[in-house]
C-alpha atoms as a PDB file:
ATOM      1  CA  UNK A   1      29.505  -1.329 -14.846  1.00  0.00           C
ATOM      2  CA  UNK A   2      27.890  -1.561 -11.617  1.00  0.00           C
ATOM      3  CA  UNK A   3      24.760   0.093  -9.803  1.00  0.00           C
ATOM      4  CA  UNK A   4      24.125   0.122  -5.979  1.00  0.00           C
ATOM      5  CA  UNK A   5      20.714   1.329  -4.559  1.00  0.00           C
ATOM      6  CA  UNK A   6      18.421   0.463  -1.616  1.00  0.00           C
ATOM      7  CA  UNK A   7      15.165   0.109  -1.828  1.00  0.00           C
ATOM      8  CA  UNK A   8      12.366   0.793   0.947  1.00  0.00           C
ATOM      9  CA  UNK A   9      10.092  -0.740   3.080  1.00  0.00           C
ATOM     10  CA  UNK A  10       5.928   0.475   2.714  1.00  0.00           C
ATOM     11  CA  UNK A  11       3.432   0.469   5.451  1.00  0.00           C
ATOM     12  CA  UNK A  12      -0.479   0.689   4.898  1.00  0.00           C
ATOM     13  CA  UNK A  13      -1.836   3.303   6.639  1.00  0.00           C
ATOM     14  CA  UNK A  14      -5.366   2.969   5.664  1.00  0.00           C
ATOM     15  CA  UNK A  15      -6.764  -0.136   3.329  1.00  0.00           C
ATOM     16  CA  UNK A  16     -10.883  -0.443   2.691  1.00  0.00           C
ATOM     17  CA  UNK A  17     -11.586  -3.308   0.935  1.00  0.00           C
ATOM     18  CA  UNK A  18     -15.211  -2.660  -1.388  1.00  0.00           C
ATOM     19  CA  UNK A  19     -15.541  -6.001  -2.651  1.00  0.00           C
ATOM     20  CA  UNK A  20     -14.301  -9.218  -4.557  1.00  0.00           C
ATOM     21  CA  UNK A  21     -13.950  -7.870  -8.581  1.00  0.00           C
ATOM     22  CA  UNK A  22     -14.936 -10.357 -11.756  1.00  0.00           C
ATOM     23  CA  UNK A  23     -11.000 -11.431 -12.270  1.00  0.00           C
ATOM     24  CA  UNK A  24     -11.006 -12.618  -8.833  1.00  0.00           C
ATOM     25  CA  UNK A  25      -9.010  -9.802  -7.273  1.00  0.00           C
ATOM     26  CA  UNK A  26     -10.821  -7.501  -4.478  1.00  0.00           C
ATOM     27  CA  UNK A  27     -11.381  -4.262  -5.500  1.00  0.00           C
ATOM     28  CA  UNK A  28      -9.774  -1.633  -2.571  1.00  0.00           C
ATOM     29  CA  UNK A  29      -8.635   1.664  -1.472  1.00  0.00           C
ATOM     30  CA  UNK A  30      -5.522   2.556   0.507  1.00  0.00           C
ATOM     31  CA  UNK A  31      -3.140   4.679   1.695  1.00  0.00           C
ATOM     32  CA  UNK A  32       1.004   3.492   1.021  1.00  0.00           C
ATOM     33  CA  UNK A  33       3.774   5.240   3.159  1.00  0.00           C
ATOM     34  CA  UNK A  34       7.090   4.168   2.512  1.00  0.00           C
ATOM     35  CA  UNK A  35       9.283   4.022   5.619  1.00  0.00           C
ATOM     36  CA  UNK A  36      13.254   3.935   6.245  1.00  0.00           C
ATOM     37  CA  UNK A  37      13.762  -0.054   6.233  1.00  0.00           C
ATOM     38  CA  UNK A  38      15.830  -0.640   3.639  1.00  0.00           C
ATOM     39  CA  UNK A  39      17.108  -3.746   1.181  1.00  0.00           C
ATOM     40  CA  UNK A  40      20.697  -3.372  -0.730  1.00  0.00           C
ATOM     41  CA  UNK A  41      20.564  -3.653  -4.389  1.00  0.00           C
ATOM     42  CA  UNK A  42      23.675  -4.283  -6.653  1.00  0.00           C
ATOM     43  CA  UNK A  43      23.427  -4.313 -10.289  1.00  0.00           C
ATOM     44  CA  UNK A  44      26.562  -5.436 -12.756  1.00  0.00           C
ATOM     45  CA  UNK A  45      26.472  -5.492 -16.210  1.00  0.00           C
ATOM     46  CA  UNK A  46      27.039  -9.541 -17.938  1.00  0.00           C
ATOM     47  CA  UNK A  47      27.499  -9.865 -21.510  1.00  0.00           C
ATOM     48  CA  UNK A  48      24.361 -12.182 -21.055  1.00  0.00           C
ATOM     49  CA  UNK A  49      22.348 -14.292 -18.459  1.00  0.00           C
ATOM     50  CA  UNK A  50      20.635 -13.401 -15.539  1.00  0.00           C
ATOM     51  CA  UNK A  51      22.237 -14.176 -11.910  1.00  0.00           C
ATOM     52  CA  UNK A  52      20.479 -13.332  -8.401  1.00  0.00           C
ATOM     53  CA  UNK A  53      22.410 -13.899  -5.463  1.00  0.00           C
ATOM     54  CA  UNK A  54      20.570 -12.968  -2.045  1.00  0.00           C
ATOM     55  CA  UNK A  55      21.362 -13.341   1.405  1.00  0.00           C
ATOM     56  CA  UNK A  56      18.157 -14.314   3.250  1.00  0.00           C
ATOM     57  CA  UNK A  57      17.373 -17.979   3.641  1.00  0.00           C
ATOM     58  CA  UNK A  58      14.458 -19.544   2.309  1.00  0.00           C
ATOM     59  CA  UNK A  59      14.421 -16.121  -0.557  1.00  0.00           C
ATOM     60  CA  UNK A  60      14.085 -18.062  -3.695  1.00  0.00           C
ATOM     61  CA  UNK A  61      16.813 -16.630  -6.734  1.00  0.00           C
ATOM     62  CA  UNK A  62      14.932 -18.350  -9.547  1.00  0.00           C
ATOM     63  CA  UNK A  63      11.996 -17.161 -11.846  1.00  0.00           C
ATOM     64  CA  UNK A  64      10.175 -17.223  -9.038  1.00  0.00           C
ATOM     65  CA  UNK A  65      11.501 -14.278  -7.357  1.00  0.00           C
ATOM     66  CA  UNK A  66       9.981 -10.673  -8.340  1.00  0.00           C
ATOM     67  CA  UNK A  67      13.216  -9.454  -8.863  1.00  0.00           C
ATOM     68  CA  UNK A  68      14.288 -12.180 -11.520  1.00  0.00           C
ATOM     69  CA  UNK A  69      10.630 -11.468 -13.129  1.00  0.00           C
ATOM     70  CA  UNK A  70      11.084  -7.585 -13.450  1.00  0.00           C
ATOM     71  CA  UNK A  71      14.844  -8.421 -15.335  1.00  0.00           C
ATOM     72  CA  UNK A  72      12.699 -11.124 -17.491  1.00  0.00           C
ATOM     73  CA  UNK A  73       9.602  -8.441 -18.251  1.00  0.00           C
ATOM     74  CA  UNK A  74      12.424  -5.502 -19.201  1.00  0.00           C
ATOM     75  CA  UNK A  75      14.130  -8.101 -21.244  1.00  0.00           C
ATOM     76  CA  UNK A  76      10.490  -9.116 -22.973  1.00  0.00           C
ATOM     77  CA  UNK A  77       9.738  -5.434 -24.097  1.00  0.00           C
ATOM     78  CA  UNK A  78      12.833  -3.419 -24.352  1.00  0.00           C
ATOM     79  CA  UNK A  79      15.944  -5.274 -24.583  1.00  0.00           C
ATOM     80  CA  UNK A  80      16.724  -7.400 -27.745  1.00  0.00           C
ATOM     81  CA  UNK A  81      20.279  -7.720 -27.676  1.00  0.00           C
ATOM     82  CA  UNK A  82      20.581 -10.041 -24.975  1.00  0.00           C
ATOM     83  CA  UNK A  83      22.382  -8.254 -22.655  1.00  0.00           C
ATOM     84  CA  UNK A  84      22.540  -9.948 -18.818  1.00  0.00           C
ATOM     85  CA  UNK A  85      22.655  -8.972 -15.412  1.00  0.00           C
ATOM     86  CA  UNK A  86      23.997 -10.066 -12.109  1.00  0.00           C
ATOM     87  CA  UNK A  87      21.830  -8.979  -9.421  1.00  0.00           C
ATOM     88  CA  UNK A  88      22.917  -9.386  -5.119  1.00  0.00           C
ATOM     89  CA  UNK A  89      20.238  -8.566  -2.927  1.00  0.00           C
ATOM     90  CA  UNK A  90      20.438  -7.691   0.916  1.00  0.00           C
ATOM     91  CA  UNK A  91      17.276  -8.463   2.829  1.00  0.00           C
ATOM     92  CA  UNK A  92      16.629  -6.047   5.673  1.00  0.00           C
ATOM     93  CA  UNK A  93      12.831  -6.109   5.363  1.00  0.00           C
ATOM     94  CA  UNK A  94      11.762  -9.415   6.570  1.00  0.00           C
ATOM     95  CA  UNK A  95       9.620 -11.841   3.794  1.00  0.00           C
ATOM     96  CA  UNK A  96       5.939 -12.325   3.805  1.00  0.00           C
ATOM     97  CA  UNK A  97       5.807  -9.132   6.706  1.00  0.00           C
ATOM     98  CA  UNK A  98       3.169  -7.149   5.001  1.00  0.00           C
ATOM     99  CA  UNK A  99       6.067  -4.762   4.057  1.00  0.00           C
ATOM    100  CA  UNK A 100       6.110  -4.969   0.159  1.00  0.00           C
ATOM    101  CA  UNK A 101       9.952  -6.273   0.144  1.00  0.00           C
ATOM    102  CA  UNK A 102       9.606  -7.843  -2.695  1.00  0.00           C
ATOM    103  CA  UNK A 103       7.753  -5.246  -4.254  1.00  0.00           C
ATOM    104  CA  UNK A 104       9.980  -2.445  -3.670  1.00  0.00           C
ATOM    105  CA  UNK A 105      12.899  -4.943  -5.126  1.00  0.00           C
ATOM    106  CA  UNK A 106      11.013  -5.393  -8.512  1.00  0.00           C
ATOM    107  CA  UNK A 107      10.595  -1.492  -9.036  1.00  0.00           C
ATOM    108  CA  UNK A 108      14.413  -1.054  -8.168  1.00  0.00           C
ATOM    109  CA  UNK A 109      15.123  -2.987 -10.397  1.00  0.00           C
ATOM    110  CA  UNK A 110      13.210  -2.275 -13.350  1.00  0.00           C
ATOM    111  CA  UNK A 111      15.025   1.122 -12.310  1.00  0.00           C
ATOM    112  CA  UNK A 112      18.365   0.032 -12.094  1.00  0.00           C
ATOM    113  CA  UNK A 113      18.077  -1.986 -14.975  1.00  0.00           C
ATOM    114  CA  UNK A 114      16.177   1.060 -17.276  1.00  0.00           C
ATOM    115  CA  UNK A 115      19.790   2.643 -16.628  1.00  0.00           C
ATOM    116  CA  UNK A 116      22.520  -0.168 -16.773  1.00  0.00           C
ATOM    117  CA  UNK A 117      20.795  -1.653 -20.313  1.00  0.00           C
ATOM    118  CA  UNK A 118      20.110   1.989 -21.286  1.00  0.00           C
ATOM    119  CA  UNK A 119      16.654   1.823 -22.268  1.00  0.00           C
ATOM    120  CA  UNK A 120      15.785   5.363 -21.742  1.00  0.00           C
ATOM    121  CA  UNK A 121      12.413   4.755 -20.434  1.00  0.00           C
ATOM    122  CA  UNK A 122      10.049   7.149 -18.454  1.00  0.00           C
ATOM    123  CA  UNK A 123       9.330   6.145 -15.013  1.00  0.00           C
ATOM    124  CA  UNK A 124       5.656   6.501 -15.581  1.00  0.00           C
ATOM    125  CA  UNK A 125       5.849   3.961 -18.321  1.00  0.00           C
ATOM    126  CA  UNK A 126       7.923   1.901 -15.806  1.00  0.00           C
ATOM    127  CA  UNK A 127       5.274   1.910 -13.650  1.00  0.00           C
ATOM    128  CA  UNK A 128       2.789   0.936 -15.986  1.00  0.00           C
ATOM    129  CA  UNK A 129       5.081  -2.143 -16.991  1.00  0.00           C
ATOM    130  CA  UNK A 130       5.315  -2.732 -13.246  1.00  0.00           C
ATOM    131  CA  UNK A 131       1.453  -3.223 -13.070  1.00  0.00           C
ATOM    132  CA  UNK A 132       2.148  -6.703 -14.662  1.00  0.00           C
ATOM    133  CA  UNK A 133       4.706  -8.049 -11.457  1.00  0.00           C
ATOM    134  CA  UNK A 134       2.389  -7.324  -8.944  1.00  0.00           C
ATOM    135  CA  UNK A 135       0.200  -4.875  -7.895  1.00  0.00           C
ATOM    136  CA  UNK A 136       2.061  -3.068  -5.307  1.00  0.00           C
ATOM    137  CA  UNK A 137       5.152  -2.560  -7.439  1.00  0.00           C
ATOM    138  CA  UNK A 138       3.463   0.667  -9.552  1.00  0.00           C
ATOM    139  CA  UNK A 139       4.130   2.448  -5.968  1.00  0.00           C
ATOM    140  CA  UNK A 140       7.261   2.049  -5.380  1.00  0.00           C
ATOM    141  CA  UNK A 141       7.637   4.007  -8.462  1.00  0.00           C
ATOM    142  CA  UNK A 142       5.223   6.626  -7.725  1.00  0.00           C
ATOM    143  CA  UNK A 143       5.692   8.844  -5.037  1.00  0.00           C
ATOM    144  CA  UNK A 144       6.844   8.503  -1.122  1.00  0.00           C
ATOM    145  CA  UNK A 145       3.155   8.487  -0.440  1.00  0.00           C
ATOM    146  CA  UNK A 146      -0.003   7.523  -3.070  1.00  0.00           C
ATOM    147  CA  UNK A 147      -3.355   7.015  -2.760  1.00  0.00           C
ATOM    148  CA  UNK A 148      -4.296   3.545  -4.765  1.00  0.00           C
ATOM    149  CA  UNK A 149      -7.264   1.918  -6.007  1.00  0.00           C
ATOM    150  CA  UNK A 150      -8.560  -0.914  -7.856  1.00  0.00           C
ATOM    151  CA  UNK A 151      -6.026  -3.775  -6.960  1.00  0.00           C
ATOM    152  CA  UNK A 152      -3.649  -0.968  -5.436  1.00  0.00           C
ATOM    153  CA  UNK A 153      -2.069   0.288  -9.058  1.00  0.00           C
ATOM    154  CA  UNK A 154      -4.149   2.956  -9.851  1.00  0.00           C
ATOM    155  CA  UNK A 155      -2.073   5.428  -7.919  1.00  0.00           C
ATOM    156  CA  UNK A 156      -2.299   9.236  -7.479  1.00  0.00           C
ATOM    157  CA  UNK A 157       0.546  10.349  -5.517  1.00  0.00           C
ATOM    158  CA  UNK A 158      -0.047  12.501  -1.781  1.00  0.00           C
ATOM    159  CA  UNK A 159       1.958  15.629  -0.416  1.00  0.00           C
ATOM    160  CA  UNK A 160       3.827  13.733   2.365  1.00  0.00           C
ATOM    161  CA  UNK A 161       3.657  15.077   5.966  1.00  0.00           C
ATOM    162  CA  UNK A 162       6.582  16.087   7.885  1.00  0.00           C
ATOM    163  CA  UNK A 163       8.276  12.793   9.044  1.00  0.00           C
ATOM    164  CA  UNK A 164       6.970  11.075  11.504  1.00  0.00           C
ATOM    165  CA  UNK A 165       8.549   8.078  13.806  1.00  0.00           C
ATOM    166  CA  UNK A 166       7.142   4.777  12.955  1.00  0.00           C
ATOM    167  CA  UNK A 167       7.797   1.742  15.313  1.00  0.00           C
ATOM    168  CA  UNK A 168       7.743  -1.665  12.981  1.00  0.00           C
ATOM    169  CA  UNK A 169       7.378  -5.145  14.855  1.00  0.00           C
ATOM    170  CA  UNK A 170       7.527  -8.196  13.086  1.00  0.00           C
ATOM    171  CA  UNK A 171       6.203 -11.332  15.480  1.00  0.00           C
ATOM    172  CA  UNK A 172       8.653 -13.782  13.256  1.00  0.00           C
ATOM    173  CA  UNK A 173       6.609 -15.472  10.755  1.00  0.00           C
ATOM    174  CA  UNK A 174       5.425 -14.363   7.254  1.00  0.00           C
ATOM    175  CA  UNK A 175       1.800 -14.622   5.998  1.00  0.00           C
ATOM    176  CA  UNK A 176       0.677 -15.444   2.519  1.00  0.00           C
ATOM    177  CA  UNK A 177      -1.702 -12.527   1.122  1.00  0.00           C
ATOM    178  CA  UNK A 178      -3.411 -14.869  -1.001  1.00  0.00           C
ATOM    179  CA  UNK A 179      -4.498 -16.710   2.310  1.00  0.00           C
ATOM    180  CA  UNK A 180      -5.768 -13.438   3.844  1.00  0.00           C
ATOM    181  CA  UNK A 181      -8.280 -12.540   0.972  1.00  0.00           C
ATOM    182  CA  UNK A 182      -9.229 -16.137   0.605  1.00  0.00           C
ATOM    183  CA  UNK A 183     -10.042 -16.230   4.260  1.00  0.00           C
ATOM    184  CA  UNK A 184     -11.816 -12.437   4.253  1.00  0.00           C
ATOM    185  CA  UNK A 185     -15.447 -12.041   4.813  1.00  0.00           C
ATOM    186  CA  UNK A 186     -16.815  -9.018   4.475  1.00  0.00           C
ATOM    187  CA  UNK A 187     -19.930  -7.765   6.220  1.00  0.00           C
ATOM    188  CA  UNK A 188     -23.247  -7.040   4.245  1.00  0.00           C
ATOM    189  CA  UNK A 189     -23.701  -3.741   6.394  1.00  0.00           C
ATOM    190  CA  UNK A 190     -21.974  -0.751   5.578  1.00  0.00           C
ATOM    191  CA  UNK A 191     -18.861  -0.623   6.745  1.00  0.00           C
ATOM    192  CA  UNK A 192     -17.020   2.442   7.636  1.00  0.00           C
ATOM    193  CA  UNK A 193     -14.251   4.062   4.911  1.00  0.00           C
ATOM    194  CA  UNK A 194     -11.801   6.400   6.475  1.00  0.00           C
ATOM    195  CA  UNK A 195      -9.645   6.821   3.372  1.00  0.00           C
ATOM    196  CA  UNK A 196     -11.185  10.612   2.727  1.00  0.00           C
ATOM    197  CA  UNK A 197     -10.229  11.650   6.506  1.00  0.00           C
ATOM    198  CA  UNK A 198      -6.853   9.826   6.310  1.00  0.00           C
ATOM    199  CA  UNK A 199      -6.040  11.879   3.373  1.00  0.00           C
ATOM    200  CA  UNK A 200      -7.100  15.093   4.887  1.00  0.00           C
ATOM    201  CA  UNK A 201      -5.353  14.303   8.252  1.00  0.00           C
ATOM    202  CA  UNK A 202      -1.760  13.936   5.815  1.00  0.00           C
ATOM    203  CA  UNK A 203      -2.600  16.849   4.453  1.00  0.00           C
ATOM    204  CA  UNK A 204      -2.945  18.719   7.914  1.00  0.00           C
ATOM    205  CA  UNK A 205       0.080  17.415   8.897  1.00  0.00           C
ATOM    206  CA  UNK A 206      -1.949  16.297  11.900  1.00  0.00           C
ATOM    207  CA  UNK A 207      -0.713  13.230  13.320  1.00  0.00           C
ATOM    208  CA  UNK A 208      -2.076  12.502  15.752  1.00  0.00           C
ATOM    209  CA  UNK A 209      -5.411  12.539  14.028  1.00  0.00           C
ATOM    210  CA  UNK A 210      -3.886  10.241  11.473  1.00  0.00           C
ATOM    211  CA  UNK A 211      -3.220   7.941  14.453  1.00  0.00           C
ATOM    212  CA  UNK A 212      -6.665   7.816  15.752  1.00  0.00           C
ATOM    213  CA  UNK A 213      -7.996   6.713  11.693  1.00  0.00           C
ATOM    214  CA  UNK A 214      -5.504   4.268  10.974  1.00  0.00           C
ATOM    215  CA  UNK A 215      -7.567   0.884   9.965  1.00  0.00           C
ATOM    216  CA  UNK A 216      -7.746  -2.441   7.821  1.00  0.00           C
ATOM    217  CA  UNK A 217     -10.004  -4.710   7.031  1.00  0.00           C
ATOM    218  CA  UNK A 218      -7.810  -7.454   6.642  1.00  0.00           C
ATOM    219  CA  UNK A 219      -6.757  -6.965  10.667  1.00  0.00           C
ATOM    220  CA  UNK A 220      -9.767  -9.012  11.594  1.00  0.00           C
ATOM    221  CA  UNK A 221      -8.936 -11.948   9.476  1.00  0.00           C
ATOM    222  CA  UNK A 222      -5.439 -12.169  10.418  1.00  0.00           C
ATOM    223  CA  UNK A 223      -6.090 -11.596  14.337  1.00  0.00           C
ATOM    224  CA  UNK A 224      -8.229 -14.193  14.581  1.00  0.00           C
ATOM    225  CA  UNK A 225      -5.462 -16.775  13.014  1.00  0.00           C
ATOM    226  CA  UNK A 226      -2.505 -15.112  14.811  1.00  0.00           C
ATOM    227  CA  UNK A 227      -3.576 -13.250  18.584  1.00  0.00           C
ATOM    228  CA  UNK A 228       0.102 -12.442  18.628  1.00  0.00           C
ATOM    229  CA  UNK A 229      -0.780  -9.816  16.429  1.00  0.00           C
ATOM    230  CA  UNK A 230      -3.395  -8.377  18.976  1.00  0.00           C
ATOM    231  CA  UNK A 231      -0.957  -8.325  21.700  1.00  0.00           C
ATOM    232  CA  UNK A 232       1.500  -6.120  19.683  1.00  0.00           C
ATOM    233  CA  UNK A 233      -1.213  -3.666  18.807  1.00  0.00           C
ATOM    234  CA  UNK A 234      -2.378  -3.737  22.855  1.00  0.00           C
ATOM    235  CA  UNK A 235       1.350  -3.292  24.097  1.00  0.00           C
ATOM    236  CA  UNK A 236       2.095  -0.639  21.678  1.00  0.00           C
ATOM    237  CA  UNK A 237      -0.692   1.264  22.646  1.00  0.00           C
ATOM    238  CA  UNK A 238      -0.163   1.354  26.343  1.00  0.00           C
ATOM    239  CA  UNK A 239       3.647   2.225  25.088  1.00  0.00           C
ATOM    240  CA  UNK A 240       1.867   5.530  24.264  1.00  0.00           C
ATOM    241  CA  UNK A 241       1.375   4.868  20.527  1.00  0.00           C
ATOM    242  CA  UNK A 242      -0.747   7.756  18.444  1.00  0.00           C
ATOM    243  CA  UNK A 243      -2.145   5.116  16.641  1.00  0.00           C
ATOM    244  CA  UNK A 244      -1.567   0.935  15.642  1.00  0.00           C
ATOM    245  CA  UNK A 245      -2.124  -0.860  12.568  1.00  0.00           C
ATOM    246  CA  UNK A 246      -1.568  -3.812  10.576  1.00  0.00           C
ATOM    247  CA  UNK A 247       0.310  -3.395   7.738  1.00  0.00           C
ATOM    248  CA  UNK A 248      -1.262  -4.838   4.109  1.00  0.00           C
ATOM    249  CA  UNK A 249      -2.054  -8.625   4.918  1.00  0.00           C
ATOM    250  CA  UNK A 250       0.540  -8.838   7.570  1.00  0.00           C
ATOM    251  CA  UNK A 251       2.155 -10.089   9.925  1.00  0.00           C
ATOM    252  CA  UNK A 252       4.138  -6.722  10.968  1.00  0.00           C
ATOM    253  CA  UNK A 253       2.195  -4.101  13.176  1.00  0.00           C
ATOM    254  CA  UNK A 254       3.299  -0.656  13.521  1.00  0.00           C
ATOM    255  CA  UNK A 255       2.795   2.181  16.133  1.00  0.00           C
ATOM    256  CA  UNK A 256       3.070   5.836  14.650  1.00  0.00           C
ATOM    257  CA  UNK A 257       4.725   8.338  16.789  1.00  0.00           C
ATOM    258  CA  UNK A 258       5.357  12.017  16.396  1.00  0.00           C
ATOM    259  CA  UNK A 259       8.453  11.929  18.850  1.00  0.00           C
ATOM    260  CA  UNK A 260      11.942   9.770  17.930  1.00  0.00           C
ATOM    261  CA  UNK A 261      12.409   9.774  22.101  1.00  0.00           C
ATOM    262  CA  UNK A 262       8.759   8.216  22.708  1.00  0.00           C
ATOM    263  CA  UNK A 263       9.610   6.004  19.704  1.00  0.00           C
ATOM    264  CA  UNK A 264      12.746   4.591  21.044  1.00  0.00           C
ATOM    265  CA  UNK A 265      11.661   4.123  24.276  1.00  0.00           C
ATOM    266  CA  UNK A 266       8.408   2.269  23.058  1.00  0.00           C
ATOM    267  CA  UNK A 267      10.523  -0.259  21.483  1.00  0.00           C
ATOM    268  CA  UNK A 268      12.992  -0.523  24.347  1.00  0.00           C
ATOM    269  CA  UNK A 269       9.711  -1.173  26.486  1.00  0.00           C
ATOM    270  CA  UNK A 270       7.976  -3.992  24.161  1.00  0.00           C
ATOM    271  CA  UNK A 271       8.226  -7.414  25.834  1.00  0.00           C
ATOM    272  CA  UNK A 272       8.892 -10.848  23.897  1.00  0.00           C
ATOM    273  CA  UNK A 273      11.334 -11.193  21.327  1.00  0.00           C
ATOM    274  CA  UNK A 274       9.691  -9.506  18.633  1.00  0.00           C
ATOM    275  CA  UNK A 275      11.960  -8.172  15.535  1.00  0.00           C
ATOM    276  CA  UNK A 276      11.481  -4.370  16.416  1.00  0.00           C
ATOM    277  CA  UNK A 277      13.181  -0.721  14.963  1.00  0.00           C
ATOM    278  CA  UNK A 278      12.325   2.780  14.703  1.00  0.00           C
ATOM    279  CA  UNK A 279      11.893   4.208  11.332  1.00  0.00           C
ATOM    280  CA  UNK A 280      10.699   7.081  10.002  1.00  0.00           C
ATOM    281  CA  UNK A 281       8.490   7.821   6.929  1.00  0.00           C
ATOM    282  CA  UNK A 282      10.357   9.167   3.631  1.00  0.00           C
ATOM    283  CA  UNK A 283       9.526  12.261   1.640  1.00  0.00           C
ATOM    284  CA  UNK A 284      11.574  11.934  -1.341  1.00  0.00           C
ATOM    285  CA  UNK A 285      13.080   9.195  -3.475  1.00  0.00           C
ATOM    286  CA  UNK A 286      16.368  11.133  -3.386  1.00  0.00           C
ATOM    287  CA  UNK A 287      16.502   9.526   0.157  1.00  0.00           C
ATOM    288  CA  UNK A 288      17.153   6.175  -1.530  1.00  0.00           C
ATOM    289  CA  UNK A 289      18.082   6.278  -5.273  1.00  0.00           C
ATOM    290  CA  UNK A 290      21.360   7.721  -6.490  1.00  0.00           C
ATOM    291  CA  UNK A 291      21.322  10.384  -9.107  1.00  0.00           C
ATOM    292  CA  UNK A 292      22.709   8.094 -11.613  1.00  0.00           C
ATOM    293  CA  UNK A 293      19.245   6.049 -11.267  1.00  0.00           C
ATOM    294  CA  UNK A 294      17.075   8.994 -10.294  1.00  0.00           C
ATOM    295  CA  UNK A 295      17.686  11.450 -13.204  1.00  0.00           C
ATOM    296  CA  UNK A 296      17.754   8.929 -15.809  1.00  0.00           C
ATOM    297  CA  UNK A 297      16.687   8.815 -18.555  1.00  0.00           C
END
């Protein structure tokens, strides 16, 4: 038996960091959109074992991978009969890009898997078991668009807007997350939370309000190591962008438009050689996983 899916790409379209927490995560609020950048999941059945094949260089297929954990977590706490897996995984959503690639993997699979080994469990307790692989894997299981706080998987899922275009650029090198908190500083003053006008601008369906709101407070840390970063955000927004962002920890920057023409001819217009495409943001998980997958148990 075999199981093909994709899995998306997520963007960050508002994330307030409050502080550093007692168990040495940082305690945060922010907005996930997942976007139309996709990775190709296969799943076949194996009398037993666990195989991961993947095409990207440099993507580790060991325990190491998130993917190879979420089999090894389902196998901890549901499946007893020793039952394997071969997994083959298409990377379309570049590594270390601020993206949640890896994330969105894990959840597919814990998915994919919930079906192929029969385990007949709920999503929402899938997403509670997904907690343990990272923190943004809970979303991916979620809803389209969520609201999270604490580390990011305490989630409570958002009425999506109409799409919207979204114009991804990847500068061509991945950054570590755990470098980006390390590195963050955050200011004694009060700093400025735009999570509550973020949500109500979704809500509106008023883009280009969202635009004008979009922040992070992991930009500045980032920036500072890599200006390349700065010089997307500048060229996007003379490209006629409704609003520019960093996306999670990095290193892709996105430009949200509420016109596919503008979009495409924003990212004909960007200079360098920048990894660029035009997505748009999704509105249902029946845009990526098959009914098999979706309606299961």
């Amino acid at each position: 038996m075999k199981i093909k899916f994709k899995t998306p790409a997520k963007i960050n379209l508002g994330l307030h960091v409050h502080g550093k927490r007692e168990d040495g995560f940082h305690e945060l609020e922010t907005i996930f959109q997942m976007v139309s950048l996709y990775d190709d999941l296969e799943l076949e059945l194996l009398p037993s074992g666990i195989k991961l094949e993947c095409d990207a260089p440099g993507v580790p297929v060991d325990e190491t991978n998130l993917v190879y954990k979420a089999v090894l977590l389902l196998r901890k706490h549901y499946q007893d009969e020793g039952k394997g897996v071969s997994v083959r995984l298409k990377k379309n959503i570049p590594f270390g890009a601020g993206l949640g690639g890896g994330s969105g993997n894990a959840a597919g699979v814990l998915m994919g898997l919930n079906r192929l080994w029969n385990l007949k469990i709920e999503r929402e307790k899938l997403a509670i078991l997904a907690a343990e692989l990272g923190s943004d894997v809970p979303f991916f299981l979620t809803s389209p668009c969520a609201l999270g706080i604490g580390r990011g998987e305490k989630l409570e899922a958002l009425k999506t807007c109409p799409k919207f275009q979204v114009l991804l650029v990847f500068p061509g090198f991945p950054i570590a997350t755990s470098w980006v908190y390390r590195n963050l500083k955050l200011k004694l003053t009060k700093r400025v939370n735009n999570i509550s006008i973020l949500r109500k601008n979704l809500s509106l369906f008023d883009i280009t309000s969202l635009g004008s709101q979009l922040y992070n407070d992991l930009e500045p840390v980032v920036i500072q190591r890599f200006p390349e970063v700065q010089l997307i955000k500048n060229e996007l927004r003379s490209l006629g962008a409704l609003g520019v962002l960093l996306s999670g920890s990095g290193s892709t920057v996105f430009g949200v438009f509420d016109d596919s023409e503008k979009a495409r001819v924003a990212c004909a217009g960007l200079s360098g050689a920048w990894k660029r495409v035009v997505v748009e943001t999704i509105e249902s998980f029946t845009e990526f996983f098959p009914e098999e997958i979706l309606n299961y148990p």
